[in-house]
Protein backbone atom coordinates (compact mmCIF):
# COMPACT_ATOMS: atom_id res chain seq x y z
CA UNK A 1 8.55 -3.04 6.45
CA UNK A 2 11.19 -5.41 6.22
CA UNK A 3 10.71 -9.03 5.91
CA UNK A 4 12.29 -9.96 9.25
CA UNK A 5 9.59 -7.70 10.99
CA UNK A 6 6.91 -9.20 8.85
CA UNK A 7 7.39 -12.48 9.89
CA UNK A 8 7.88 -11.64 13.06
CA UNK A 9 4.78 -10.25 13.19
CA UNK A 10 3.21 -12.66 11.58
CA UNK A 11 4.05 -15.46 14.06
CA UNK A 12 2.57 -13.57 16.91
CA UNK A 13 -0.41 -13.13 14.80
CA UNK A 14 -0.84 -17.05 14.32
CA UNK A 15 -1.89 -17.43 17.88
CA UNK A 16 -5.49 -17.59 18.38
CA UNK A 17 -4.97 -16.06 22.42
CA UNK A 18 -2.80 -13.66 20.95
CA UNK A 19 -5.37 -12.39 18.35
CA UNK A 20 -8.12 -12.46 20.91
CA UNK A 21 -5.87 -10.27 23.20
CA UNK A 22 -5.10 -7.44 20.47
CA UNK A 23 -9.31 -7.48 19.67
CA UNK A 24 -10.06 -6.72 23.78
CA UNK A 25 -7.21 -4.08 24.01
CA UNK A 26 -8.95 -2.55 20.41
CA UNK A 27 -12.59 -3.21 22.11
CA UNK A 28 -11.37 -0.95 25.16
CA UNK A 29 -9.95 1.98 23.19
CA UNK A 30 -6.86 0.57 22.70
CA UNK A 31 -6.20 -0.28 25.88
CA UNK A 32 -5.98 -2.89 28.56
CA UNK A 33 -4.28 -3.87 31.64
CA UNK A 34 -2.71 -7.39 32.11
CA UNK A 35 -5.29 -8.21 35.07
CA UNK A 36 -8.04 -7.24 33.09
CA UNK A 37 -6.43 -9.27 30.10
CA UNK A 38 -6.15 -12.23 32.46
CA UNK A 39 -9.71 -12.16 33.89
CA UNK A 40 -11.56 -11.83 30.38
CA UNK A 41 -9.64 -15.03 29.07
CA UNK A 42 -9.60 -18.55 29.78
CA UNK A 43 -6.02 -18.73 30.52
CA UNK A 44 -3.43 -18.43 33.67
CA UNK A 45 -1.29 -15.72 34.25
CA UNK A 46 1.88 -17.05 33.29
CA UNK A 47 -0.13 -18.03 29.62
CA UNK A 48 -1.52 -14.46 29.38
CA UNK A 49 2.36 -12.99 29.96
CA UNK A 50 3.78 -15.33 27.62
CA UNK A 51 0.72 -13.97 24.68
CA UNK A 52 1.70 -10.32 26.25
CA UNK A 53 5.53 -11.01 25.54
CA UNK A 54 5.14 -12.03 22.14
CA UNK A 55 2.88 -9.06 21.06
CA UNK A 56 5.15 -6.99 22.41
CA UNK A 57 8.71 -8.33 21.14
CA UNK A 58 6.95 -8.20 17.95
CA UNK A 59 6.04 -4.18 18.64
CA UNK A 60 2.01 -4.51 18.46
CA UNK A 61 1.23 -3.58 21.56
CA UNK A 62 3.11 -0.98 23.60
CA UNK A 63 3.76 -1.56 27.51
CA UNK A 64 3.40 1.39 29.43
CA UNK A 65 3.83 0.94 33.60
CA UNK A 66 1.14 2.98 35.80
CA UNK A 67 2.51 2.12 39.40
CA UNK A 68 2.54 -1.40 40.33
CA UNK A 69 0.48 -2.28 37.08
CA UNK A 70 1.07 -2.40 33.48
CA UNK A 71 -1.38 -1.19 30.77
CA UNK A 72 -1.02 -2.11 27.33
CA UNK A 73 -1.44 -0.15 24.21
CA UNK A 74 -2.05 -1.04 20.73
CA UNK A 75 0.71 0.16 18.68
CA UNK A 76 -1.49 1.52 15.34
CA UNK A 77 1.34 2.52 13.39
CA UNK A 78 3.00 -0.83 13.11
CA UNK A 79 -0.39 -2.25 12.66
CA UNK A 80 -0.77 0.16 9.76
CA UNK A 81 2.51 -0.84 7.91
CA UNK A 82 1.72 -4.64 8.38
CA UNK A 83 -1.56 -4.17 6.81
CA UNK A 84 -0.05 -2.22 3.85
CA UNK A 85 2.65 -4.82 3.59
CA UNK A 86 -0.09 -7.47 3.49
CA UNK A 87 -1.28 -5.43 0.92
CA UNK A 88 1.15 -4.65 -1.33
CA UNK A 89 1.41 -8.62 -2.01
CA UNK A 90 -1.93 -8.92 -3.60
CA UNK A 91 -0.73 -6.89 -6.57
């Protein structure tokens, strides 16, 4: 993994909403949609898309459109090379 991708990563990771979002999507098999996302936190909907756009622009979780709604999925390959990045630096 690259370093721009790492700290990318990274920075969504440094939110504590954002953290709490990727363990309910990984509590409900890996995924979640944004209503349910929105109704299990203490935040607006506008704050919950924000979280959402982060995690996503950062590629750990995957949107995937059902209709009129949007699921999302954790994306466990990414997840997997930040963790072996992570890693790799305690040599």
């Amino acid at each position: 993994m690259d370093n721009k991708k790492f700290e990318k990563i990274s920075r969504a990771l440094s939110d504590a909403s954002r953290i709490t979002i990727l363990q309910e999507i990984r509590k409900k098999q890996g995924c979640l949609y944004c209503a349910e996302i929105t109704d299990m936190l203490d935040l607006t909907q506008p704050s919950v898309s924000h979280h959402l756009k982060q995690l996503v622009e950062a590629d750990l979780v995957i949107p995937e459109k059902e209709g009129r709604n949007i699921k999302y999925i954790l994306n466990q390959e990414v997840l997997a090379d930040y963790i072996a990045s992570l890693n790799s630096l305690r040599g």
